[in-house]
N, C-alpha and C. Protein backbone atom coordinates (compact mmCIF):
# COMPACT_ATOMS: atom_id res chain seq x y z
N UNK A 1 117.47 103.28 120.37
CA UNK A 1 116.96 103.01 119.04
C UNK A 1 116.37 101.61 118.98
N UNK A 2 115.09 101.77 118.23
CA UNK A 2 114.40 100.23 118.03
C UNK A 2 115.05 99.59 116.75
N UNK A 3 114.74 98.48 117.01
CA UNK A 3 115.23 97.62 115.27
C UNK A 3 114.02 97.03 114.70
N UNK A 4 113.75 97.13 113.41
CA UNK A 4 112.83 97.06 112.73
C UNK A 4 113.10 95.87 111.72
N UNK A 5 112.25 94.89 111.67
CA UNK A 5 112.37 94.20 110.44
C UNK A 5 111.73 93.83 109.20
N UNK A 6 112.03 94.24 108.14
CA UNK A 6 111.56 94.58 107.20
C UNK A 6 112.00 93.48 106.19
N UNK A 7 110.46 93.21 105.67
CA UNK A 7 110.37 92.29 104.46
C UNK A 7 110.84 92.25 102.98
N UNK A 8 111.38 92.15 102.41
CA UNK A 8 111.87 92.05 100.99
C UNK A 8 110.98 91.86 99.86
N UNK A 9 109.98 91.87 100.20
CA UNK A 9 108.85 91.57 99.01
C UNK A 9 108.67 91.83 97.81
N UNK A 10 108.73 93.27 97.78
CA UNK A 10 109.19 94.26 96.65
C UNK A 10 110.52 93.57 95.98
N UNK A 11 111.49 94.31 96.50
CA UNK A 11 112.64 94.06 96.02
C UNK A 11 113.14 92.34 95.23
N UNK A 12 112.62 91.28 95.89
CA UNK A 12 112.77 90.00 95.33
C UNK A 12 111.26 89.93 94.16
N UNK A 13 110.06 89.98 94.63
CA UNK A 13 109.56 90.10 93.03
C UNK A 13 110.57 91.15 91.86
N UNK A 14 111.24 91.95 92.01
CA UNK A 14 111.94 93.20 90.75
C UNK A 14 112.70 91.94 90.26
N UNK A 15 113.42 91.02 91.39
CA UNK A 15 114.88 90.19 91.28
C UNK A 15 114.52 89.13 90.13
N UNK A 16 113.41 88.94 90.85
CA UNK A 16 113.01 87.27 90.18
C UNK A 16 112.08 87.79 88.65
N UNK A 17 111.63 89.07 88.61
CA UNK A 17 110.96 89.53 87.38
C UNK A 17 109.57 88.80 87.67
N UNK A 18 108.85 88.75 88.41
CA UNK A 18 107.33 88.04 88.92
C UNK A 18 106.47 89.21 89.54
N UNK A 19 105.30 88.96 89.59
CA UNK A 19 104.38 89.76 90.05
C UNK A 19 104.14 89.49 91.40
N UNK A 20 103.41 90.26 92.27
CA UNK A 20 103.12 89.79 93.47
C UNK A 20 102.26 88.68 93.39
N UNK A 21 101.25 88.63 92.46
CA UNK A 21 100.36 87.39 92.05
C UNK A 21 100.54 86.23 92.06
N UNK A 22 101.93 86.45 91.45
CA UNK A 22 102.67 85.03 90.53
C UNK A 22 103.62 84.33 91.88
N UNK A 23 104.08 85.42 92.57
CA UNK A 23 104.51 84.86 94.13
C UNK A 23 103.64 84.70 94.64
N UNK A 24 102.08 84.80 95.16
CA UNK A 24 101.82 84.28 95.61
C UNK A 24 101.04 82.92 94.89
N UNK A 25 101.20 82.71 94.16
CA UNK A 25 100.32 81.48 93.19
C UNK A 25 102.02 80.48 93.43
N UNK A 26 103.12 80.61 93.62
CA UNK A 26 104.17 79.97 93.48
C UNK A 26 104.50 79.49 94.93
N UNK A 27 104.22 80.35 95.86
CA UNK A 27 104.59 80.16 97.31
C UNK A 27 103.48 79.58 97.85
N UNK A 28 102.16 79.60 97.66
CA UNK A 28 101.01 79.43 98.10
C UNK A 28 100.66 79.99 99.29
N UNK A 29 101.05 81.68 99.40
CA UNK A 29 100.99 82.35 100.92
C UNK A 29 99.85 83.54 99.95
N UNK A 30 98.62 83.47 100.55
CA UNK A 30 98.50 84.94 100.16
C UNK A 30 98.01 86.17 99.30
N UNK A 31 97.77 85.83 98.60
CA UNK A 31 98.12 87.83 97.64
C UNK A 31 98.26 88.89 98.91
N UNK A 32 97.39 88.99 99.51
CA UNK A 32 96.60 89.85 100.51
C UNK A 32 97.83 89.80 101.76
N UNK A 33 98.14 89.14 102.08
CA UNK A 33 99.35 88.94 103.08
C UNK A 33 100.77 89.28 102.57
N UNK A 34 101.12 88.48 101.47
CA UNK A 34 102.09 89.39 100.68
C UNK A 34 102.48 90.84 100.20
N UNK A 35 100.95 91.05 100.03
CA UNK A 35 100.85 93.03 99.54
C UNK A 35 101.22 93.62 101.24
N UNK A 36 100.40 93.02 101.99
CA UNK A 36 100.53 93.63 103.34
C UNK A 36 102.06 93.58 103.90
N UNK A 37 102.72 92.40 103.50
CA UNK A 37 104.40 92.30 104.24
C UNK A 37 105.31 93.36 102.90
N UNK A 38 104.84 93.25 102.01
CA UNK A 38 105.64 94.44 100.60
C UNK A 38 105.42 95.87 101.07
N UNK A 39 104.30 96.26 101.91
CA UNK A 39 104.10 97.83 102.28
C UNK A 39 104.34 97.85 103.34
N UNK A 40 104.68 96.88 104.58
CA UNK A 40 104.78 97.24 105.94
C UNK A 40 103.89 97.26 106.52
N UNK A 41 102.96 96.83 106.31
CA UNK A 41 101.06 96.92 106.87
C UNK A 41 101.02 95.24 108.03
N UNK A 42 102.15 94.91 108.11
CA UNK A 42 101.91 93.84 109.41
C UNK A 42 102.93 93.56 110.35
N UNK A 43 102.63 93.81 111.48
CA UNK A 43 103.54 93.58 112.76
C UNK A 43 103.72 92.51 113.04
N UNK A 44 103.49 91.51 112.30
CA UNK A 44 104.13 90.50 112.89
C UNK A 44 104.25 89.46 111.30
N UNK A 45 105.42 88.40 111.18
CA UNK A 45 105.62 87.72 110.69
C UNK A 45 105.30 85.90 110.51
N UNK A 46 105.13 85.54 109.42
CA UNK A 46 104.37 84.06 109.33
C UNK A 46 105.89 82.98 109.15
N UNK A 47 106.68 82.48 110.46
CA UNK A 47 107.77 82.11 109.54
C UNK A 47 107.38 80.86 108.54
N UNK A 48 106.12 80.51 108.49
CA UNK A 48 106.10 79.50 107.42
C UNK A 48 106.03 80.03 106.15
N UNK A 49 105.53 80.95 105.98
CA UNK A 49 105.44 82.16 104.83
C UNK A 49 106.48 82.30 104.58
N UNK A 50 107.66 82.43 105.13
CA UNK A 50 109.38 83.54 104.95
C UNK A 50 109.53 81.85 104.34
N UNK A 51 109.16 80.62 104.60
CA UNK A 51 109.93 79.08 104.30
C UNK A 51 109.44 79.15 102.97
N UNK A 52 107.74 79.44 102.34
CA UNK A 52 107.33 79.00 101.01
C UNK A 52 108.05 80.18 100.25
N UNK A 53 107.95 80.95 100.50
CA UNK A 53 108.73 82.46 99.47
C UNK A 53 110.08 82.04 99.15
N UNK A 54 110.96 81.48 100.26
CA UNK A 54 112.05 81.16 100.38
C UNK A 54 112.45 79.79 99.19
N UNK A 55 111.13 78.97 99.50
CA UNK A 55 111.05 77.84 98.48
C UNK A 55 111.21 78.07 97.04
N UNK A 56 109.84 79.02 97.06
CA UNK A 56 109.21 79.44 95.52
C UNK A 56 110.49 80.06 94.33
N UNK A 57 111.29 80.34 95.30
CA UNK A 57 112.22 81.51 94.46
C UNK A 57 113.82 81.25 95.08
N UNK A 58 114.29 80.03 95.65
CA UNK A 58 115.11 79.11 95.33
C UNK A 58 115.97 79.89 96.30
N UNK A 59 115.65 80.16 97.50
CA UNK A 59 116.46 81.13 98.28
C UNK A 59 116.83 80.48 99.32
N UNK A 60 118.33 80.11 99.69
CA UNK A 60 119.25 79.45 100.96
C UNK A 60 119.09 80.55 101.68
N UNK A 61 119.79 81.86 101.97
CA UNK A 61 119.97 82.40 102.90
C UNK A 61 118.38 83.19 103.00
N UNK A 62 117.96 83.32 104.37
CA UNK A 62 116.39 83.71 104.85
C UNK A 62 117.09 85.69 104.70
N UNK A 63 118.83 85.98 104.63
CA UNK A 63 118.61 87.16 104.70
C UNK A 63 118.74 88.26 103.33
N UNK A 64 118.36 87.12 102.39
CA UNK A 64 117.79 87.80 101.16
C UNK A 64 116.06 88.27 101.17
N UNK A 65 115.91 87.54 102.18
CA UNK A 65 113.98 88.02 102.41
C UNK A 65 113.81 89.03 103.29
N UNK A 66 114.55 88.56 104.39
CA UNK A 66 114.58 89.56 105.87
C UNK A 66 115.58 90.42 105.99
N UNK A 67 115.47 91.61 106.48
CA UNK A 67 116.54 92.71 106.96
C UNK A 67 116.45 93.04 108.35
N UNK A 68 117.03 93.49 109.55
CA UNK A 68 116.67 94.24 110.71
C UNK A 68 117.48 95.50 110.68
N UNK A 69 116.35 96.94 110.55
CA UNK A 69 117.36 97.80 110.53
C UNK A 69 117.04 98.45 111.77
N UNK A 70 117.56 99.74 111.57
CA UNK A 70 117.70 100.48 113.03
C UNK A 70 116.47 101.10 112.96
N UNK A 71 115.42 101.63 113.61
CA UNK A 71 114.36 102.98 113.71
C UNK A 71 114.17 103.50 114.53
N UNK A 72 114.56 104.89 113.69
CA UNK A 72 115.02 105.97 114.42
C UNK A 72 113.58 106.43 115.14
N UNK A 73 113.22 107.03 116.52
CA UNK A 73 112.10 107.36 116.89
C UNK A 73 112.14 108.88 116.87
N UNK A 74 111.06 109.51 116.34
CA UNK A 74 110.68 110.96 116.23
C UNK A 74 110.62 111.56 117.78
């Protein structure tokens, strides 16, 4: 089994009550990069990006942003 890591994007804009807009106007990462890490549309990660999101929205632990789960292969 592979491990997958998956962005929180979604789920912390619902938390914080903000738009993807408003995160990215707060973090200064993005719209377009943000929408892309909220749907899974990028293989690879910006960790300076995971630091301003992390900033913008007052977050100590990085594993309120990040998850690694298991994926399962067909």
């Amino acid at each position: 089994m592979a491990k997958k890591v998956i962005v929180n994007i979604s789920r912390l804009t619902r938390q914080h009550n903000i738009s993807l807009r408003e995160l990215s106007r707060l973090s200064d990462v993005r719209h377009a990069a943000l929408s892309e890490l909220a749907n899974g549309k990028r293989s690879s990660i910006n960790f300076s990006h995971i630091e301003k999101i992390a900033d913008a929205l007052g977050i100590s632990d990085i594993r309120e942003i990040i998850d690694l789960v298991e994926e399962f292969e067909e």
